[in-house]
PDB file of N, CA and C in Angstrom:
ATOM      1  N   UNK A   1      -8.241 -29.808   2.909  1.00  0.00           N
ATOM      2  CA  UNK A   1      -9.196 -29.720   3.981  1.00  0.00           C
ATOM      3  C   UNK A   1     -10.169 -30.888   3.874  1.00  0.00           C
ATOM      4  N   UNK A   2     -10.476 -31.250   5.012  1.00  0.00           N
ATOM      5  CA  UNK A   2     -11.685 -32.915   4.746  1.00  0.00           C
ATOM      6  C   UNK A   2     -13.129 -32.248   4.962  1.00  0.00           C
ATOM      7  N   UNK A   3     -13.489 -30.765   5.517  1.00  0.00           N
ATOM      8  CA  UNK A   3     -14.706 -30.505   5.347  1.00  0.00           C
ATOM      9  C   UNK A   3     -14.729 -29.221   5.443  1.00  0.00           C
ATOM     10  N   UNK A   4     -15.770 -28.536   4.913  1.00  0.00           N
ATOM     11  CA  UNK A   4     -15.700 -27.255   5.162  1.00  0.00           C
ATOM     12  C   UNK A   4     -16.137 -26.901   6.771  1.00  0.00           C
ATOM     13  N   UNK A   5     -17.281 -27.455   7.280  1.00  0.00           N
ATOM     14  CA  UNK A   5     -17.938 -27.791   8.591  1.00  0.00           C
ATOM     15  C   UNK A   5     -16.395 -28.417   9.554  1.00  0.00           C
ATOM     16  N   UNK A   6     -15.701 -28.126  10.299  1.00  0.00           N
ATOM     17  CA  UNK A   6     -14.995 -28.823  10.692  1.00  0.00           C
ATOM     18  C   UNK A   6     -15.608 -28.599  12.904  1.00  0.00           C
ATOM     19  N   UNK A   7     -16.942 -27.842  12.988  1.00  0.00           N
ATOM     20  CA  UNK A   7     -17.103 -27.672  14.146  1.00  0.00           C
ATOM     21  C   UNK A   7     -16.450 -26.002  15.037  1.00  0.00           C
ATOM     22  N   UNK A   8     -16.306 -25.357  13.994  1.00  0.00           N
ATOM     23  CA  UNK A   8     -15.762 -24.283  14.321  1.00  0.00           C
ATOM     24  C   UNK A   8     -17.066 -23.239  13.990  1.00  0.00           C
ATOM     25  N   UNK A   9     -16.980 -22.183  14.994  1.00  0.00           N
ATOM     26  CA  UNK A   9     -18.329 -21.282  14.739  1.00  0.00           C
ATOM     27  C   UNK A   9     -17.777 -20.108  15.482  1.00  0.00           C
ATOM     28  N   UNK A  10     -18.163 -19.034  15.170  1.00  0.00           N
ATOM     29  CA  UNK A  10     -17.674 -18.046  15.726  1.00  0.00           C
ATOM     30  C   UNK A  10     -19.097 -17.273  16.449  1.00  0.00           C
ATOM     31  N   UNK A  11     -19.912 -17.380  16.088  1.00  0.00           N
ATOM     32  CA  UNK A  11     -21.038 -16.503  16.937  1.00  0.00           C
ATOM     33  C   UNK A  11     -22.512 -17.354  17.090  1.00  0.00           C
ATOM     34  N   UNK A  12     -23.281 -17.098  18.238  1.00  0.00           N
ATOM     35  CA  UNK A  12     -25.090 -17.737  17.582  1.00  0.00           C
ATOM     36  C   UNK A  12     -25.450 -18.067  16.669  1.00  0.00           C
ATOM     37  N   UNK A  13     -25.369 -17.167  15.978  1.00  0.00           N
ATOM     38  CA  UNK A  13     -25.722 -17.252  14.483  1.00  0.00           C
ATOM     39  C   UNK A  13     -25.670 -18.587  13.573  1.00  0.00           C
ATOM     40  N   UNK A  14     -23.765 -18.276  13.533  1.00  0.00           N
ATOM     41  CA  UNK A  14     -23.458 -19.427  13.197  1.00  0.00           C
ATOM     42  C   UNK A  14     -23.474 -20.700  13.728  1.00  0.00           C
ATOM     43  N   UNK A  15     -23.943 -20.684  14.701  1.00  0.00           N
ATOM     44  CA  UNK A  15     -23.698 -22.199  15.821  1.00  0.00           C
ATOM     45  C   UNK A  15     -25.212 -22.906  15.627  1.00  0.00           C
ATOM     46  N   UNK A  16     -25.929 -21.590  15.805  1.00  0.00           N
ATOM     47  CA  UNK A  16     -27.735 -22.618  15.085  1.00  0.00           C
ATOM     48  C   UNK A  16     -27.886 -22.681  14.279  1.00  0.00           C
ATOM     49  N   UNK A  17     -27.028 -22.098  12.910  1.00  0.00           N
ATOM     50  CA  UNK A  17     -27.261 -22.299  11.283  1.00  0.00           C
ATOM     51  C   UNK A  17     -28.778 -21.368  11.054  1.00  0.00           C
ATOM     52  N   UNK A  18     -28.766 -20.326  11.477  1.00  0.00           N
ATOM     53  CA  UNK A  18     -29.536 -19.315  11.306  1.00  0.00           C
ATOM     54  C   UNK A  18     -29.370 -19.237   9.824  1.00  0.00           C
ATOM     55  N   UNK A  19     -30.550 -19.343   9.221  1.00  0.00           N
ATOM     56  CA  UNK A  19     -31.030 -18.986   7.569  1.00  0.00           C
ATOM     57  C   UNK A  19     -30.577 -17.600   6.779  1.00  0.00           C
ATOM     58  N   UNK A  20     -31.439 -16.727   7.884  1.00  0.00           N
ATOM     59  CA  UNK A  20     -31.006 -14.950   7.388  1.00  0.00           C
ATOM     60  C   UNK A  20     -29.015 -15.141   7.535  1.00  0.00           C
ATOM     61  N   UNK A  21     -28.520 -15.893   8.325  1.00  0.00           N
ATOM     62  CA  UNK A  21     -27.018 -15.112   8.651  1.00  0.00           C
ATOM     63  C   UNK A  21     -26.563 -16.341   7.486  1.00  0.00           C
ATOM     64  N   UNK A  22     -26.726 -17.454   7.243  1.00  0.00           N
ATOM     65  CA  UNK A  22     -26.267 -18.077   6.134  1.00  0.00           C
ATOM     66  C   UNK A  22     -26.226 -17.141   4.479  1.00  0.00           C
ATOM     67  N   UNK A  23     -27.602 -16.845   4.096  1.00  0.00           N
ATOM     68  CA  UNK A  23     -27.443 -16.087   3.371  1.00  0.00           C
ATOM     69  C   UNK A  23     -26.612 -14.611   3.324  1.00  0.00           C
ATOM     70  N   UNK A  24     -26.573 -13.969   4.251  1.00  0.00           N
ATOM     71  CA  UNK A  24     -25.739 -12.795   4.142  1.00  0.00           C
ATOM     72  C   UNK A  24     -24.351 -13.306   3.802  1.00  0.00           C
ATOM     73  N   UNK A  25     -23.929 -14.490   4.650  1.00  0.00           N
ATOM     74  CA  UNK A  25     -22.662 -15.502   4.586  1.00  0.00           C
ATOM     75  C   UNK A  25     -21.963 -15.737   2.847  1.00  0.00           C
ATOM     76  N   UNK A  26     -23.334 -16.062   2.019  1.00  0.00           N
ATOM     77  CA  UNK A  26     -23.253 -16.601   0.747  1.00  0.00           C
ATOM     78  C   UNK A  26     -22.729 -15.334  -0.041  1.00  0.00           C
ATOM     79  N   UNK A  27     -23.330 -13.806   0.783  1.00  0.00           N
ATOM     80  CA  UNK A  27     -23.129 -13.021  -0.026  1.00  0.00           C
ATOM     81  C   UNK A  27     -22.016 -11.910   0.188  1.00  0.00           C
ATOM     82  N   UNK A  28     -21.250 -12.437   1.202  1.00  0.00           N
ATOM     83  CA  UNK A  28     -20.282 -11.525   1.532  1.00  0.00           C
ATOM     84  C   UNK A  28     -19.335 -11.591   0.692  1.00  0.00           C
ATOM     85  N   UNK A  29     -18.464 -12.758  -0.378  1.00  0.00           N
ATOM     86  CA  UNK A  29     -17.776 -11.949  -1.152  1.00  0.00           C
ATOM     87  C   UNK A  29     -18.266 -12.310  -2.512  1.00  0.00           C
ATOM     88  N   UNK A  30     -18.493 -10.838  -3.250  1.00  0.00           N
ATOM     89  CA  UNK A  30     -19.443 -10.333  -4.392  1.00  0.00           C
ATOM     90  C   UNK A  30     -18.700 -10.854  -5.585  1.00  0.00           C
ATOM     91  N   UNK A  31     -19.392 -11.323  -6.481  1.00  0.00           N
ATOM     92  CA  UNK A  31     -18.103 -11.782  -7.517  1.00  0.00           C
ATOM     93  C   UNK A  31     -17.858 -10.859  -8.702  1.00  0.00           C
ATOM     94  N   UNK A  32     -16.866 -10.586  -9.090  1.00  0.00           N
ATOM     95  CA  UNK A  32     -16.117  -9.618  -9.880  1.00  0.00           C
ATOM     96  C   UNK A  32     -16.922  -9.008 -11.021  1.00  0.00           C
ATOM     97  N   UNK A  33     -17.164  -7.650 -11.567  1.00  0.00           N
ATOM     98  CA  UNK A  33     -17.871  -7.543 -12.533  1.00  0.00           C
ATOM     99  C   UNK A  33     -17.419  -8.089 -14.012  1.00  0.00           C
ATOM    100  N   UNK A  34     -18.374  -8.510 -14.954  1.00  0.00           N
ATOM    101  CA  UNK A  34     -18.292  -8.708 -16.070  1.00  0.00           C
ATOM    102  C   UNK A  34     -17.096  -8.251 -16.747  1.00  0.00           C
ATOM    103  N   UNK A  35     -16.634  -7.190 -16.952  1.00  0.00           N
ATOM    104  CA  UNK A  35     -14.899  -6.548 -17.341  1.00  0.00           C
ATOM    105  C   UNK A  35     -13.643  -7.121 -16.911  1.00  0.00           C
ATOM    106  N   UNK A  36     -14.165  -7.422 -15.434  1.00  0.00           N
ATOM    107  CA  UNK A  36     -13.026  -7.943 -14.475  1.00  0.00           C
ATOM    108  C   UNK A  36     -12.663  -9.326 -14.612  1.00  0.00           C
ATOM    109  N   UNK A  37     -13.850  -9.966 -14.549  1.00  0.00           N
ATOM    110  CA  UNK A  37     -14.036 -11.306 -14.838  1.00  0.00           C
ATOM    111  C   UNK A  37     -13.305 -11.899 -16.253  1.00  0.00           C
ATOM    112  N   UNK A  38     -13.925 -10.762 -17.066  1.00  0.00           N
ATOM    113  CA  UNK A  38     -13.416 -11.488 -18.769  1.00  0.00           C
ATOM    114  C   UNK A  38     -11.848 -11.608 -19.181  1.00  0.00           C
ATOM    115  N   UNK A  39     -11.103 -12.297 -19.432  1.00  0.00           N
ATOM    116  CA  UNK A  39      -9.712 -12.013 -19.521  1.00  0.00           C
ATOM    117  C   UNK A  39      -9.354 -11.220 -20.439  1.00  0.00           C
ATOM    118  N   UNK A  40     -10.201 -11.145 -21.397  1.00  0.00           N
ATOM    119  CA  UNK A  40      -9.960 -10.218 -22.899  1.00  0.00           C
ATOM    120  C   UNK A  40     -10.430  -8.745 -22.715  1.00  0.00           C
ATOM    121  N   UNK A  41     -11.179  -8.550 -21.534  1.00  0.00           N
ATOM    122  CA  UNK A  41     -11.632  -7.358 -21.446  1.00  0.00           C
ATOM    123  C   UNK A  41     -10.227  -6.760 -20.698  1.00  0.00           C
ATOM    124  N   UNK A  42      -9.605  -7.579 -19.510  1.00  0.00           N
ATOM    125  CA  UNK A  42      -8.725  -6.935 -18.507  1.00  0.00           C
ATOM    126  C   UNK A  42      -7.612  -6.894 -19.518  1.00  0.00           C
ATOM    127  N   UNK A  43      -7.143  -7.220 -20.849  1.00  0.00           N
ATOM    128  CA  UNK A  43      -5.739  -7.103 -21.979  1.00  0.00           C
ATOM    129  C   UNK A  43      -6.406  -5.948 -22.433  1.00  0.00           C
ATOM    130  N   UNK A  44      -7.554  -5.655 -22.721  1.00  0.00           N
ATOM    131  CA  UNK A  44      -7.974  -4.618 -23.583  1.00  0.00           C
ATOM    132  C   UNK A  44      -7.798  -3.095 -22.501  1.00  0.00           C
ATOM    133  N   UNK A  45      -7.808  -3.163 -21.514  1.00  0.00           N
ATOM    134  CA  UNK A  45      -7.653  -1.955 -20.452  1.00  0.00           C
ATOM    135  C   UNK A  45      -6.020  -1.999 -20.368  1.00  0.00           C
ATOM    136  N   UNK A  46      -4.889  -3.056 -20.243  1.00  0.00           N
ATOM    137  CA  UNK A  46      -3.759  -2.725 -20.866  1.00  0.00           C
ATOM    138  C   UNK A  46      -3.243  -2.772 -19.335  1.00  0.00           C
ATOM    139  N   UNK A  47      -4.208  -3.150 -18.464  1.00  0.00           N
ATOM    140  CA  UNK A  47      -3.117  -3.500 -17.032  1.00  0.00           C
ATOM    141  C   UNK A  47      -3.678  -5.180 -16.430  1.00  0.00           C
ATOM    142  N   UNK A  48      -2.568  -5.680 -15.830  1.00  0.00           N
ATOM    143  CA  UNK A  48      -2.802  -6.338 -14.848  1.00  0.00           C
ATOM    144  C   UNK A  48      -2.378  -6.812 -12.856  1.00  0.00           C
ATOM    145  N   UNK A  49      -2.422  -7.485 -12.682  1.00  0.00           N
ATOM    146  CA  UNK A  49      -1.976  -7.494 -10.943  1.00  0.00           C
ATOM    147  C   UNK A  49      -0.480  -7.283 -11.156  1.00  0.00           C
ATOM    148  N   UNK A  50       0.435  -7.672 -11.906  1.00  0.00           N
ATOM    149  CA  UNK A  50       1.293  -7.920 -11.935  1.00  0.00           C
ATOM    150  C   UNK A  50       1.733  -6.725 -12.351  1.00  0.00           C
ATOM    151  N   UNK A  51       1.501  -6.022 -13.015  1.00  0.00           N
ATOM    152  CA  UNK A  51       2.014  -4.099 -13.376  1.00  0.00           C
ATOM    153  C   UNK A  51       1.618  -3.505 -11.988  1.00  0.00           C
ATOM    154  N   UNK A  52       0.199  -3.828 -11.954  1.00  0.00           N
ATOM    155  CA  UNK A  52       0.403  -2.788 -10.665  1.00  0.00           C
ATOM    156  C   UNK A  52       1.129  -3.237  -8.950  1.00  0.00           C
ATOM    157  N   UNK A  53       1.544  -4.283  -8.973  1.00  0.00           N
ATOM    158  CA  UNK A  53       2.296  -4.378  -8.263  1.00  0.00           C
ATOM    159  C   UNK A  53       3.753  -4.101  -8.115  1.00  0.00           C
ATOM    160  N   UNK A  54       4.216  -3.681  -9.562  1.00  0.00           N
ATOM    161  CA  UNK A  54       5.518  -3.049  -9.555  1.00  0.00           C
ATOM    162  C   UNK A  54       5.639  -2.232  -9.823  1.00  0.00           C
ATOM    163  N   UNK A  55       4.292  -0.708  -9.750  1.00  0.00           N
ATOM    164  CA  UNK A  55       3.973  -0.026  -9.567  1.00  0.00           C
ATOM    165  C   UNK A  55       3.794   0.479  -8.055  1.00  0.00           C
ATOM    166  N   UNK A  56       3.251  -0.216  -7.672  1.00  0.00           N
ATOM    167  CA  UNK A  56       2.775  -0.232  -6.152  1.00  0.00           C
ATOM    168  C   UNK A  56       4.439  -0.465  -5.386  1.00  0.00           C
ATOM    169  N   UNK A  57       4.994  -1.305  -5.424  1.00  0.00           N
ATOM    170  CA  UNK A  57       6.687  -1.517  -5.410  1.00  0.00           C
ATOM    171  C   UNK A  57       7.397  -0.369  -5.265  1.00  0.00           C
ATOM    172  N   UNK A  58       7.670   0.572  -6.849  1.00  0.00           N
ATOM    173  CA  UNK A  58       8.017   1.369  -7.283  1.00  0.00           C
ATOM    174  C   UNK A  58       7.959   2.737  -6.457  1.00  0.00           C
ATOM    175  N   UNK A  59       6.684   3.141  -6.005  1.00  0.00           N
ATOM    176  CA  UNK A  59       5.733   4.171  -5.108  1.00  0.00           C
ATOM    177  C   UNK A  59       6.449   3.892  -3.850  1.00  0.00           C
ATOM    178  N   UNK A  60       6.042   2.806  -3.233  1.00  0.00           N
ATOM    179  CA  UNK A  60       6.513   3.000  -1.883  1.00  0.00           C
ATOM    180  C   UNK A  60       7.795   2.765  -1.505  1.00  0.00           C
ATOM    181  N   UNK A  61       8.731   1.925  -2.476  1.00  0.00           N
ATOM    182  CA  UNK A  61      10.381   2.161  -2.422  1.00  0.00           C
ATOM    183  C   UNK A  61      10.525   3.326  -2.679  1.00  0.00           C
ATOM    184  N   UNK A  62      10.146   4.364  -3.404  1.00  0.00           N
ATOM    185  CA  UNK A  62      10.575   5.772  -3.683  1.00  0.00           C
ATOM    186  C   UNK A  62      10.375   6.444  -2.632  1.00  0.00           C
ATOM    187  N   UNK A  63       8.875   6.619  -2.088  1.00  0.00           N
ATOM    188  CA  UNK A  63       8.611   7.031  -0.767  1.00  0.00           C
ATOM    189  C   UNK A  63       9.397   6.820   0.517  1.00  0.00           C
ATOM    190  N   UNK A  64       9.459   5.582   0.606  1.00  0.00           N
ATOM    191  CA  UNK A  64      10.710   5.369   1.661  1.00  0.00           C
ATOM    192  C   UNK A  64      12.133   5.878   1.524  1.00  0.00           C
ATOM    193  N   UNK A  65      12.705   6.390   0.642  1.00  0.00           N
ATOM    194  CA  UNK A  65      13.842   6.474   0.237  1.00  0.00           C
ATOM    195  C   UNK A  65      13.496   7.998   0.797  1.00  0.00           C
ATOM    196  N   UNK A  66      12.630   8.585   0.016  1.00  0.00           N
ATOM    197  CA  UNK A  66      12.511  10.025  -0.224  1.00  0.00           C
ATOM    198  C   UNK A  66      12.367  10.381   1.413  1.00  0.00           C
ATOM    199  N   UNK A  67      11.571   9.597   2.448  1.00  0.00           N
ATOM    200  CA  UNK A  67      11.408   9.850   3.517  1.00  0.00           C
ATOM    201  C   UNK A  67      12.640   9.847   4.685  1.00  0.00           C
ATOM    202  N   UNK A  68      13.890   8.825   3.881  1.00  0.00           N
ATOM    203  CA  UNK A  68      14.807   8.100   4.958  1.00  0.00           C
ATOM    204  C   UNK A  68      16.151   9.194   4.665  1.00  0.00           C
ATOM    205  N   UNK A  69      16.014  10.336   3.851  1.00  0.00           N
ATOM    206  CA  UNK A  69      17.249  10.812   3.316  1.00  0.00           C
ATOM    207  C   UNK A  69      16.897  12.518   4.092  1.00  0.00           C
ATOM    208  N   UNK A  70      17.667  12.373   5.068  1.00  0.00           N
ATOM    209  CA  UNK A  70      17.741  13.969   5.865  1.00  0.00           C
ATOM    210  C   UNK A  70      18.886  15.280   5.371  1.00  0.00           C
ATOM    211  N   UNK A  71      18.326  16.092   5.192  1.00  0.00           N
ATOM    212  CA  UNK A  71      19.220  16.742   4.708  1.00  0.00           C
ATOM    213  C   UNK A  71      20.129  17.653   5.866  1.00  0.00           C
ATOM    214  N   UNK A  72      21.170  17.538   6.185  1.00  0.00           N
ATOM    215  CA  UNK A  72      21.686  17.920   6.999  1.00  0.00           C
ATOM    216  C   UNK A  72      21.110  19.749   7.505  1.00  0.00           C
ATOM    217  N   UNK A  73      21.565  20.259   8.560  1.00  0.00           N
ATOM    218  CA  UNK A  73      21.462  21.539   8.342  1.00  0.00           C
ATOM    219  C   UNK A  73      22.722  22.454   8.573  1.00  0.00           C
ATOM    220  N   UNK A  74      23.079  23.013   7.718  1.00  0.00           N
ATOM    221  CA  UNK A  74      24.367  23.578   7.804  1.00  0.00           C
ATOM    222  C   UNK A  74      23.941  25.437   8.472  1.00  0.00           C
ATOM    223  N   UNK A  75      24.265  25.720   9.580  1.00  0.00           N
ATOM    224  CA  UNK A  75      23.985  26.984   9.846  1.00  0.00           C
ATOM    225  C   UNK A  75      25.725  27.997   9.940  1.00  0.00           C
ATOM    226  N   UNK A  76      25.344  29.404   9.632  1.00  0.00           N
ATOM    227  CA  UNK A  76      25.924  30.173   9.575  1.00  0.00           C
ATOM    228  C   UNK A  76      26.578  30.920  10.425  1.00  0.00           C
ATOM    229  N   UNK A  77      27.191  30.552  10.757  1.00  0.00           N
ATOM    230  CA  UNK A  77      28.270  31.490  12.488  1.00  0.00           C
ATOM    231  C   UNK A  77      28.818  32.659  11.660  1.00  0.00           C
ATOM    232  N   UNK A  78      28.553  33.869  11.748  1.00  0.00           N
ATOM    233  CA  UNK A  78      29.372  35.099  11.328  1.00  0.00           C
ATOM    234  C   UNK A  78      30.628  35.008  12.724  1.00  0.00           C
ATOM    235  N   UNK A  79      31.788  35.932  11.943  1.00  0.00           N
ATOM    236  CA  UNK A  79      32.522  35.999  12.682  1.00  0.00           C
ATOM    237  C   UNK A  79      32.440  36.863  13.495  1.00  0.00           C
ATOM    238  N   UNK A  80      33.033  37.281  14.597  1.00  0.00           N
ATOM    239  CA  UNK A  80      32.897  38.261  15.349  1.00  0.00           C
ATOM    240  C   UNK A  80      33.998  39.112  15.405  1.00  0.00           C
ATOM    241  N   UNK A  81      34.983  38.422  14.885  1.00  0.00           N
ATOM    242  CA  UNK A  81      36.187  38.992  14.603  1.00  0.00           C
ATOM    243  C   UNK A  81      36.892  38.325  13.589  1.00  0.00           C
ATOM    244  N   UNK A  82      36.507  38.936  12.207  1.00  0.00           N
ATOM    245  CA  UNK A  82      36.807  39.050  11.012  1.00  0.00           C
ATOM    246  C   UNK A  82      38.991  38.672  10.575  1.00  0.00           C
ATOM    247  N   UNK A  83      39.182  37.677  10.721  1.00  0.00           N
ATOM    248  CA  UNK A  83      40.160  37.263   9.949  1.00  0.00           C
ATOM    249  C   UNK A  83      41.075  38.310   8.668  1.00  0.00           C
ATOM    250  N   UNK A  84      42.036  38.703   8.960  1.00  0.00           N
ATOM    251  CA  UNK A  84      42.454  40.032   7.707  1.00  0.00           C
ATOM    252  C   UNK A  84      42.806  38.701   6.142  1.00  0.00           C
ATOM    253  N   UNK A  85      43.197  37.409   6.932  1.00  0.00           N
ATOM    254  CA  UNK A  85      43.384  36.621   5.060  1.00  0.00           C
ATOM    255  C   UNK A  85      41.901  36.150   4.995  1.00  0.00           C
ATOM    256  N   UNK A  86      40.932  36.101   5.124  1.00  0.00           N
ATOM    257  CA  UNK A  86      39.523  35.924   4.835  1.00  0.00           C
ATOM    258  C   UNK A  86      38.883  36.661   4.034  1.00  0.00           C
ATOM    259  N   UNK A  87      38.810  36.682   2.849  1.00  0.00           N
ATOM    260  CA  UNK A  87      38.137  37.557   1.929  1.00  0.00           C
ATOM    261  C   UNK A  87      36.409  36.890   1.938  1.00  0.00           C
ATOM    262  N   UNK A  88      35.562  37.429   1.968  1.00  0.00           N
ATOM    263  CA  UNK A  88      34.176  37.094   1.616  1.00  0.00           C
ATOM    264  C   UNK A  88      34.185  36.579  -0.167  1.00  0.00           C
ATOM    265  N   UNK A  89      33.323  35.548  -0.419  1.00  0.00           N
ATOM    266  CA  UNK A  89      32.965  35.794  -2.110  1.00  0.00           C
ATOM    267  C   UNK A  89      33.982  34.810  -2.795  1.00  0.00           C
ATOM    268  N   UNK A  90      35.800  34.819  -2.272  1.00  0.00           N
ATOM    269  CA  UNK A  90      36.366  34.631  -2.715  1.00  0.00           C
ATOM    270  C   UNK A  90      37.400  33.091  -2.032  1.00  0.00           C
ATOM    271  N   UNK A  91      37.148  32.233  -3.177  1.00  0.00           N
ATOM    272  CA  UNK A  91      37.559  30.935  -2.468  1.00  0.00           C
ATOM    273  C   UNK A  91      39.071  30.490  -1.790  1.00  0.00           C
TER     274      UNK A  91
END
């Protein structure tokens, strides 16, 4: 990129370089807490992006599967007139 300023503005605010909306600007994304931040702290909790994304993987391939598999429905017609080689029970 050759500037961050490239003439693009999306509201008033931003178009007069309003002070109050600059600062809210500075503070919209918060930076990570101290734990998060430290690399030795995030080995010591024993996960990272990369587990839980094949976790996250794992979950919703299962889900989909579990969702895409119908179980047919097999219903029961009694006879109405009972067959004499048809035994019930017996295969």
């Amino acid at each position: 990129m050759k500037g961050k300023d490239q003439g693009i503005w999306i509201g008033e605010k931003d178009l007069t370089n309003d002070p109050s909306f600059i600062e809210i600007s500075k503070q919209e994304f918060a930076s990570l807490p101290e734990a998060l931040g430290n690399a030795e702290a995030v080995e010591e909790i024993g996960g990272n992006r990369r587990d839980f994304m094949k976790m996250l993987g794992f979950g919703v391939g299962a889900a989909a599967i579990a969702a895409s598999c119908d179980v047919p429905i097999k219903r029961a017609i009694p006879y109405t007139v009972k067959p004499d080689t048809i035994v019930p029970g017996v295969a």
